[in-house]
Protein backbone atom coordinates (compact mmCIF):
# COMPACT_ATOMS: atom_id res chain seq x y z
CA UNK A 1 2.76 -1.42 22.54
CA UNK A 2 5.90 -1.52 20.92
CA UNK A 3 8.12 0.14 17.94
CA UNK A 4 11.25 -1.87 16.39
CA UNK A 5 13.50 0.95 14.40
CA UNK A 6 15.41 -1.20 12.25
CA UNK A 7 19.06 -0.18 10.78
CA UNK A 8 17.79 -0.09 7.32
CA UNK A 9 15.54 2.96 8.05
CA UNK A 10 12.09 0.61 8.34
CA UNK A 11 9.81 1.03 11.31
CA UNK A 12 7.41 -1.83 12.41
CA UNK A 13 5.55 -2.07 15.75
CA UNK A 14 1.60 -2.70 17.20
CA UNK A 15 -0.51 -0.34 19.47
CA UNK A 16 -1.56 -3.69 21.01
CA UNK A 17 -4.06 -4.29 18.49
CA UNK A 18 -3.43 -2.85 14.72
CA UNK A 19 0.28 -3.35 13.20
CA UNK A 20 2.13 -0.34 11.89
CA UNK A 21 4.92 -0.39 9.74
CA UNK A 22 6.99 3.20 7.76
CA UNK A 23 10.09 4.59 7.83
CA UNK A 24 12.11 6.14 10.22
CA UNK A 25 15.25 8.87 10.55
CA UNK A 26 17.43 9.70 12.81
CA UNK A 27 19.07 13.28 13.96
CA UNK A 28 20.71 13.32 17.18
CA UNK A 29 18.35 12.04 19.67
CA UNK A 30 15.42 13.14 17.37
CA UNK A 31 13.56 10.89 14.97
CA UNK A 32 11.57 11.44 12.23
CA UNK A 33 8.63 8.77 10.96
CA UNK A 34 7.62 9.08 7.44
CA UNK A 35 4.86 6.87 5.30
CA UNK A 36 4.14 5.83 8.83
CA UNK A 37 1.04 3.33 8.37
CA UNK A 38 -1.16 1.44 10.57
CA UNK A 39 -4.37 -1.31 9.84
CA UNK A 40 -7.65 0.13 11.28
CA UNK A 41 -9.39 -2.90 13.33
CA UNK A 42 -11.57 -1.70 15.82
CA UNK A 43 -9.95 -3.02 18.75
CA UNK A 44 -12.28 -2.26 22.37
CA UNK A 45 -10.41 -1.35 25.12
CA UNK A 46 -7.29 -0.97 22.92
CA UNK A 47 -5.73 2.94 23.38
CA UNK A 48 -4.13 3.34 19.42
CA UNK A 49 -2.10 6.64 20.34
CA UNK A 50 0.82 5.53 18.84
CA UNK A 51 -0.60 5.30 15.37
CA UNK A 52 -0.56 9.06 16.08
CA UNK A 53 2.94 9.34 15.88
CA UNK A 54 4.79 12.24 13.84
CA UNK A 55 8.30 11.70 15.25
CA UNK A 56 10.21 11.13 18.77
CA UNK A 57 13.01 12.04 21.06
CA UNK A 58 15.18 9.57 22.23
CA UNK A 59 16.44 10.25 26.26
CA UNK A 60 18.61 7.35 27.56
CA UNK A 61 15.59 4.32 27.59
CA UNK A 62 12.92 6.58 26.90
CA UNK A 63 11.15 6.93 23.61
CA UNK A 64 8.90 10.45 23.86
CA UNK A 65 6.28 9.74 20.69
CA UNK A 66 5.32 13.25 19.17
CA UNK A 67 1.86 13.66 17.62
CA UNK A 68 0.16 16.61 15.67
CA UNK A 69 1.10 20.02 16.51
CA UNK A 70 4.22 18.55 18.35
CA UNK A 71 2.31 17.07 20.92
CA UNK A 72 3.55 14.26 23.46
CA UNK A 73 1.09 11.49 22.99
CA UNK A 74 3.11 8.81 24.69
CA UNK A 75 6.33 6.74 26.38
CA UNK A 76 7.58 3.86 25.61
CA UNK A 77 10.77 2.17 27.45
CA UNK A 78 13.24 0.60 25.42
CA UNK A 79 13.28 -3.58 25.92
């Protein structure tokens, strides 16, 4: 799994199967995804949380992914 927050506000990334790709903003340590899109193959054994993903917090390497109802549906560790 993996998200790449580029500087000119675009967001690309995979869940390990399907590709997403939106926008992204940042306030402080908290960022906000918007038009946030992702393809829909059916993918066995594939977990697509972060498809799921409403906004994060950013903590030092950390990446906290925030769902519906501000929910923590995943991590993921900054490479």
């Amino acid at each position: 799994m993996s998200l790449e927050l580029a500087s000119d506000g675009t967001v690309t990334g995979s869940d390990g199967c399907n590709q997403l790709n939106g926008t992204w903003e940042l306030d402080d340590d908290d960022i906000d995804f918007s038009d946030l899109a992702a393809t829909m193959m059916a993918c066995e054994g594939v977990d697509t949380w972060l498809s799921g993903a409403d906004s994060a917090t950013l903590a030092g390497d950390e990446l906290t992914v925030i769902g519906e109802n501000d929910a923590v549906i995943g991590t993921l560790e900054r490479s």
